[in-house]
N, C-alpha and C. Protein backbone atom coordinates (compact mmCIF):
# COMPACT_ATOMS: atom_id res chain seq x y z
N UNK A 1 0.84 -1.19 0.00
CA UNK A 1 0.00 0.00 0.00
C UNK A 1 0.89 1.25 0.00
N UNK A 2 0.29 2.00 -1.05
CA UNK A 2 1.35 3.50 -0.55
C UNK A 2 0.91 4.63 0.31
N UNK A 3 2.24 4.92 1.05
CA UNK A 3 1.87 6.16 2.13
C UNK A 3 1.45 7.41 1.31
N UNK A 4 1.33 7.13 -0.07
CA UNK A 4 1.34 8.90 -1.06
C UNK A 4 0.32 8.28 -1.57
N UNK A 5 -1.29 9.52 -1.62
CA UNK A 5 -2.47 9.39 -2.39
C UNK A 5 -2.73 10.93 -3.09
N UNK A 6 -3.32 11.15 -3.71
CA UNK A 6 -3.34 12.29 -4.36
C UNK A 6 -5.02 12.77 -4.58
N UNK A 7 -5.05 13.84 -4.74
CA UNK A 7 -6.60 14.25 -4.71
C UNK A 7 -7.21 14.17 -6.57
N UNK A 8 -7.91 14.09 -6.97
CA UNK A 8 -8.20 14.32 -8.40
C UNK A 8 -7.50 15.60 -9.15
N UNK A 9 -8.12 16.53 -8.45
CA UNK A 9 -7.52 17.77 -8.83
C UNK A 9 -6.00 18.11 -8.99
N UNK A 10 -5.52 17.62 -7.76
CA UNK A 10 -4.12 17.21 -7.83
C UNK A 10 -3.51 16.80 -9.12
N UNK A 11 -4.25 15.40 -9.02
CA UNK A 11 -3.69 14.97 -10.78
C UNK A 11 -3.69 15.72 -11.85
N UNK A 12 -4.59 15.91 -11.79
CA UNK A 12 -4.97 17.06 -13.28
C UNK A 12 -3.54 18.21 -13.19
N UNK A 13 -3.41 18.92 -12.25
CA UNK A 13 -2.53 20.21 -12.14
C UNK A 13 -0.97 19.47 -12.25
N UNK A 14 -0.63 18.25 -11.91
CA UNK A 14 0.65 17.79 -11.86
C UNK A 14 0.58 17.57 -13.49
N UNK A 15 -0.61 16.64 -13.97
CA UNK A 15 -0.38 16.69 -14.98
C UNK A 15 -0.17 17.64 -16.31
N UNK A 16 -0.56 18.41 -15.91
CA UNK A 16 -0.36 19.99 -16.74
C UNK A 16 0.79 20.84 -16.75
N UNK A 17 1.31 20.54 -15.21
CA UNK A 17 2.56 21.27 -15.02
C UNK A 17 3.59 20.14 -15.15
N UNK A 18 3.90 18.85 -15.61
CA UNK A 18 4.61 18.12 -16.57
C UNK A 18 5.04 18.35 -17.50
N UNK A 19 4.19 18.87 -17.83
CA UNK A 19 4.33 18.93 -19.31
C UNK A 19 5.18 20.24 -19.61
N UNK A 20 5.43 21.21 -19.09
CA UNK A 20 6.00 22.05 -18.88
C UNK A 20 7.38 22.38 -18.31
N UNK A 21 7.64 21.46 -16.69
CA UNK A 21 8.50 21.07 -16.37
C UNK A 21 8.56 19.67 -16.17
N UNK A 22 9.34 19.20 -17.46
CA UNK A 22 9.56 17.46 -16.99
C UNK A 22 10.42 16.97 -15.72
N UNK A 23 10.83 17.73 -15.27
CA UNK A 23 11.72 17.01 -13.99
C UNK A 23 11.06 17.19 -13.23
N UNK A 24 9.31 17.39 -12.67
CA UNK A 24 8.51 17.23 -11.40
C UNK A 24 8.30 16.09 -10.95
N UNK A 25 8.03 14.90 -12.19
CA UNK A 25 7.67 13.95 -10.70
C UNK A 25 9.13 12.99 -9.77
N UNK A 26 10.38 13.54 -10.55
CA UNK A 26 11.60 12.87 -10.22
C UNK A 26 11.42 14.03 -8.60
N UNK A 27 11.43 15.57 -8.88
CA UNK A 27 11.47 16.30 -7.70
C UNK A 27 10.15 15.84 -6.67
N UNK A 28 9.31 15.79 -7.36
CA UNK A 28 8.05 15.00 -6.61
C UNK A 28 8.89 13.64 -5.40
N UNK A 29 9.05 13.05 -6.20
CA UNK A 29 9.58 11.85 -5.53
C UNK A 29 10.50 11.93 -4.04
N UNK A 30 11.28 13.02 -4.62
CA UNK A 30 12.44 13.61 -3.48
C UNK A 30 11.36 13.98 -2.45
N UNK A 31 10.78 14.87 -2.66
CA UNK A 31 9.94 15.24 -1.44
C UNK A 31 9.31 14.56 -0.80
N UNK A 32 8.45 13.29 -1.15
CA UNK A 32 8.11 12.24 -0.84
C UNK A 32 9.47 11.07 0.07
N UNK A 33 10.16 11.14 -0.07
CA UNK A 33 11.30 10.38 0.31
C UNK A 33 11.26 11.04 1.61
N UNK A 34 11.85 12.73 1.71
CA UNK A 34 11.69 13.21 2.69
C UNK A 34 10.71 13.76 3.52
N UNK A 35 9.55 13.57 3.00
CA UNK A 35 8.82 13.66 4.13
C UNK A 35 7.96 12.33 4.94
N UNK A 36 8.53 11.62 4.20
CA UNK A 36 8.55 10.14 4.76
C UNK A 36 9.22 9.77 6.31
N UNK A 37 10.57 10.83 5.97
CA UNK A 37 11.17 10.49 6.92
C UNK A 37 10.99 11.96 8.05
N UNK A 38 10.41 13.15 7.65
CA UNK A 38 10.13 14.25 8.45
C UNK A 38 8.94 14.59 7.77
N UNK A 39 7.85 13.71 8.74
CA UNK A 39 6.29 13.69 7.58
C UNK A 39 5.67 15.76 7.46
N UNK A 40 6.21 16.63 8.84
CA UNK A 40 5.97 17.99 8.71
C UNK A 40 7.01 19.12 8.17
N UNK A 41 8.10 18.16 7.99
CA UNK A 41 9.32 18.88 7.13
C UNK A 41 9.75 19.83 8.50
N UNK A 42 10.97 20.65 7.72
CA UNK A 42 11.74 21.42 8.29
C UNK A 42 12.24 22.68 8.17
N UNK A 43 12.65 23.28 8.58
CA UNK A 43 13.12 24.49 7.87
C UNK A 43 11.93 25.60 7.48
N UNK A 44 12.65 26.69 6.53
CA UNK A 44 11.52 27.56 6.09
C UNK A 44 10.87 27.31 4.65
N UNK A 45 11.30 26.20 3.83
CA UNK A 45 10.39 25.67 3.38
C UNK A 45 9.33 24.70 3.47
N UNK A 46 8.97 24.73 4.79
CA UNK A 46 7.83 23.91 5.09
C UNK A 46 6.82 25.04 6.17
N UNK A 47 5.54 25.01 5.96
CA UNK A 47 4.79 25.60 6.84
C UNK A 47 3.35 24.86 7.49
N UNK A 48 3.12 25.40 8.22
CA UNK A 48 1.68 24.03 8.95
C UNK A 48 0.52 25.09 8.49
N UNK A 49 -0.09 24.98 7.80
CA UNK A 49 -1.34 25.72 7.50
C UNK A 49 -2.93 25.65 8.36
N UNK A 50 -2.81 23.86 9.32
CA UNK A 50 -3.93 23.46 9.96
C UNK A 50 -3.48 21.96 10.98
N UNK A 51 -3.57 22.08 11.65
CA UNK A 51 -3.06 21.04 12.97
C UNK A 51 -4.57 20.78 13.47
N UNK A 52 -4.64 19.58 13.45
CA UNK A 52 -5.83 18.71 14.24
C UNK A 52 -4.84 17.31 15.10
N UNK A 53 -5.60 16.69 15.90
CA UNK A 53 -4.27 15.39 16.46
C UNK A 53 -4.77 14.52 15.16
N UNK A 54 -5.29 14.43 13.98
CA UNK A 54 -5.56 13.47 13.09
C UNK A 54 -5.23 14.36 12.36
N UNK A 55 -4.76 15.33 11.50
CA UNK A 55 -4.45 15.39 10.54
C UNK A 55 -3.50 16.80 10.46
N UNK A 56 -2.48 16.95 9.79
CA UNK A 56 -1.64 18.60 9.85
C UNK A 56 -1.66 18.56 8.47
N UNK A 57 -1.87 19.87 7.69
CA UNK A 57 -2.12 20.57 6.38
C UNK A 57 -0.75 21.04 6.19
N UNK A 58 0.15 20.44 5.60
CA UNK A 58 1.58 21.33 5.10
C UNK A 58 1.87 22.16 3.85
N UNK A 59 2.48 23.17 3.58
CA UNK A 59 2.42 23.66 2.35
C UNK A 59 4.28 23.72 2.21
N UNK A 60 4.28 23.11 1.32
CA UNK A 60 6.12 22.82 1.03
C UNK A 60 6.15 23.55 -0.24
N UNK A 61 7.77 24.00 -0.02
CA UNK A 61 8.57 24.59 -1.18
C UNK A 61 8.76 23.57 -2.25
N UNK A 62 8.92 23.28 -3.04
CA UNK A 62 9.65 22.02 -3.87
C UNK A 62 10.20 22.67 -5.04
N UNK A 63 11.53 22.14 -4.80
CA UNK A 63 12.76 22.77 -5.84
C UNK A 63 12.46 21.88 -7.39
N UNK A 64 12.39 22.40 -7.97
CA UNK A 64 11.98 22.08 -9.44
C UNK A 64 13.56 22.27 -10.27
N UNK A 65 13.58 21.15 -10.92
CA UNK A 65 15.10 21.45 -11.86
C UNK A 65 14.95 21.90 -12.93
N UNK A 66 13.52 21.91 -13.27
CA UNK A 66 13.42 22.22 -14.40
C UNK A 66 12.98 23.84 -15.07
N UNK A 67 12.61 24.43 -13.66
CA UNK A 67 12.82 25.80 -13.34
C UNK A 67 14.06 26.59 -12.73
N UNK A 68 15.10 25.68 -13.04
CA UNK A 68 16.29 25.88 -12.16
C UNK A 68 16.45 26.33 -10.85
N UNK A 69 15.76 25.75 -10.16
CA UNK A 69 15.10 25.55 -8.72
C UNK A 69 14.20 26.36 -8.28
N UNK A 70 13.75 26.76 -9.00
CA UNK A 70 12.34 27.83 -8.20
C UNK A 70 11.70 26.90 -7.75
N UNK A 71 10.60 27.46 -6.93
CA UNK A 71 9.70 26.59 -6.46
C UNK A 71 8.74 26.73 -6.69
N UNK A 72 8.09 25.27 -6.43
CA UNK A 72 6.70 24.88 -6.65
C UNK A 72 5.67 24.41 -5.65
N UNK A 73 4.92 25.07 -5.60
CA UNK A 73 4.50 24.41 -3.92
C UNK A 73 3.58 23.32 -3.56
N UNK A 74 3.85 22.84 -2.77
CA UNK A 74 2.94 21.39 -2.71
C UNK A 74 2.20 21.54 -1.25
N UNK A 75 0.44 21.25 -1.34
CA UNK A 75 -0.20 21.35 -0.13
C UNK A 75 -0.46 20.09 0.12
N UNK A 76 -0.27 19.92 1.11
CA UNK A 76 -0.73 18.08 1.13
C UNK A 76 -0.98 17.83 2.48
N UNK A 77 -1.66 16.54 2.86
CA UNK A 77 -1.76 16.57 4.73
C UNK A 77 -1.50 15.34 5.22
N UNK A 78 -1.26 15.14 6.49
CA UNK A 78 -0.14 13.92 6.94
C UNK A 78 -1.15 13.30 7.82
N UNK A 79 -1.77 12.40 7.69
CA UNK A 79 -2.38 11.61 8.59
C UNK A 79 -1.77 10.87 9.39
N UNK A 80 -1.13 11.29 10.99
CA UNK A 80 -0.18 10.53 11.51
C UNK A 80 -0.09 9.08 12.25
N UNK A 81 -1.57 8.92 12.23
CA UNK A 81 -2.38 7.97 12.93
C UNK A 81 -2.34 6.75 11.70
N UNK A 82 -2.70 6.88 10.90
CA UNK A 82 -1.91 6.20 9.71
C UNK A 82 -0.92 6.41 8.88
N UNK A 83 -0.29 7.38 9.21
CA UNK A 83 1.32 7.09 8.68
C UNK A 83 0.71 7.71 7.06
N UNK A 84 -0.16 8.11 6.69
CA UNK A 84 -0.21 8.55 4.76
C UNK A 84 -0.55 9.94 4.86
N UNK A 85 -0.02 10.04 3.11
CA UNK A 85 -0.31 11.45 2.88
C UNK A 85 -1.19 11.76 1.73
N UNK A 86 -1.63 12.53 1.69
CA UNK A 86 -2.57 13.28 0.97
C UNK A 86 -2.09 14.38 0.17
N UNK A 87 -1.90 14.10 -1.20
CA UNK A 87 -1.09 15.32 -2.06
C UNK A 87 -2.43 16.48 -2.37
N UNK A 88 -3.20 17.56 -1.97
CA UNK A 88 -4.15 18.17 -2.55
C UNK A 88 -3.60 19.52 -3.27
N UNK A 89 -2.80 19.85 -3.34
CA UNK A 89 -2.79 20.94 -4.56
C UNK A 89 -0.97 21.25 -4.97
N UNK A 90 -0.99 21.51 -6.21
CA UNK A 90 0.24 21.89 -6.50
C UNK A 90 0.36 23.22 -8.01
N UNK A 91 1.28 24.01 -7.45
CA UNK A 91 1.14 25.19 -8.46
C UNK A 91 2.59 26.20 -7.82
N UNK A 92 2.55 26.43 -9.45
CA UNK A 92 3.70 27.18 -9.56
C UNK A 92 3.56 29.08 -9.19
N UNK A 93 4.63 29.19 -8.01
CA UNK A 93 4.03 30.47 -7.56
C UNK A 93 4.13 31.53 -8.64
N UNK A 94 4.88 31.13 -9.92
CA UNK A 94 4.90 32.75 -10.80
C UNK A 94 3.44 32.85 -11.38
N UNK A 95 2.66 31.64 -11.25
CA UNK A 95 1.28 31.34 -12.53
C UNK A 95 0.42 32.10 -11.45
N UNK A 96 0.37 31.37 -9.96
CA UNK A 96 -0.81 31.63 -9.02
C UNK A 96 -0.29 31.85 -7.66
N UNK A 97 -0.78 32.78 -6.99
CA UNK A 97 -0.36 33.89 -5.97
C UNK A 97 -0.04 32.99 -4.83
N UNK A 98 -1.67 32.43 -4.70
CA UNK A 98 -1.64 31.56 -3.34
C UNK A 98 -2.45 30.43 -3.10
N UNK A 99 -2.46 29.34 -2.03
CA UNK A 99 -2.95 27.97 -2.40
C UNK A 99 -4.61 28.69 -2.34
N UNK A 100 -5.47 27.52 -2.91
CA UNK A 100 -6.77 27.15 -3.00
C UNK A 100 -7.28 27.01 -1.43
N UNK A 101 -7.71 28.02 -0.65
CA UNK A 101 -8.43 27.79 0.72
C UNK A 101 -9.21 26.54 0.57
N UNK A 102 -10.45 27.10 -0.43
CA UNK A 102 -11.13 25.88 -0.16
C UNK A 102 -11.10 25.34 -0.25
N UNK A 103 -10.18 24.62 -1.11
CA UNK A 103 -9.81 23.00 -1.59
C UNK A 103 -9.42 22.38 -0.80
N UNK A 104 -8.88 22.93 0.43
CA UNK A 104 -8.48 22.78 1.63
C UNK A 104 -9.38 22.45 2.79
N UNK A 105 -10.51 23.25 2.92
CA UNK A 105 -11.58 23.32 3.78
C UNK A 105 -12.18 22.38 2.99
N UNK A 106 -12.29 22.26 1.88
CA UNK A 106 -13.19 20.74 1.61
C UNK A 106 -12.61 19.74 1.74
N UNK A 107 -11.67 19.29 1.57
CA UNK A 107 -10.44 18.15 2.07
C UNK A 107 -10.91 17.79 3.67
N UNK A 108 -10.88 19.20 4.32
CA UNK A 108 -11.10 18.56 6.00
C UNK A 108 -12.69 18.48 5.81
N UNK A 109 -13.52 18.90 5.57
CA UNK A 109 -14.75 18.80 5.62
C UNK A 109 -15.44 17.50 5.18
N UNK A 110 -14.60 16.89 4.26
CA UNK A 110 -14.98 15.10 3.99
C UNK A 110 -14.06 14.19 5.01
N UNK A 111 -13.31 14.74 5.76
CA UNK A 111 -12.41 13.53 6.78
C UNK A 111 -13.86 13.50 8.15
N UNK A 112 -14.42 15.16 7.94
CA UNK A 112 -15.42 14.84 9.41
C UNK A 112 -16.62 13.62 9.21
């Protein structure tokens, strides 16, 4: 079973921004590796957007090679009680300002 699930929407936007930058899902992967092993990350590219004891909302930097490291940000949430994650939004900050609130508030609004 994998600890990484992704939202629909998710897919769609990774898949769009592929195509654009081909080295995302190799950088994808990296991030996944590490937050495997630091499921809320570290540093100042990681931020907690929503803390419940079942679930924390992270919004990560992710270095893109194919933007010659700009970043791309990934919202996703860590269910610690089962150990998985939830990829829900990803976008490149030069295209779009800031994450999707609600996509967010609907994410927690189907866990209640």
């Amino acid at each position: 079973m994998s600890r990484f699930k992704q939202l629909q929407e998710f897919q769609k936007e990774f898949s769009k921004l592929v195509r654009k930058y081909p080295s995302l899902p190799e950088d994808l992967k990296k991030l996944e590796r590490l937050i495997t092993l630091h499921p809320v990350g570290f540093g100042t590219n990681f931020a907690t957007m929503h803390q419940t004891p079942e679930v924390k909302i992270i919004k990560a930097r992710l270095a893109c090679k194919s933007l010659r490291n700009r970043s791309v940000r990934v919202i996703y949430a860590y269910h610690e009680e089962t150990i998985t994650f939830v990829h829900i939004e990803i976008y490149f900050k030069g295209n779009k300002e800031n994450e999707d609130r609600g996509r967010v508030e609907r994410y927690l609004e189907g866990l209640e």
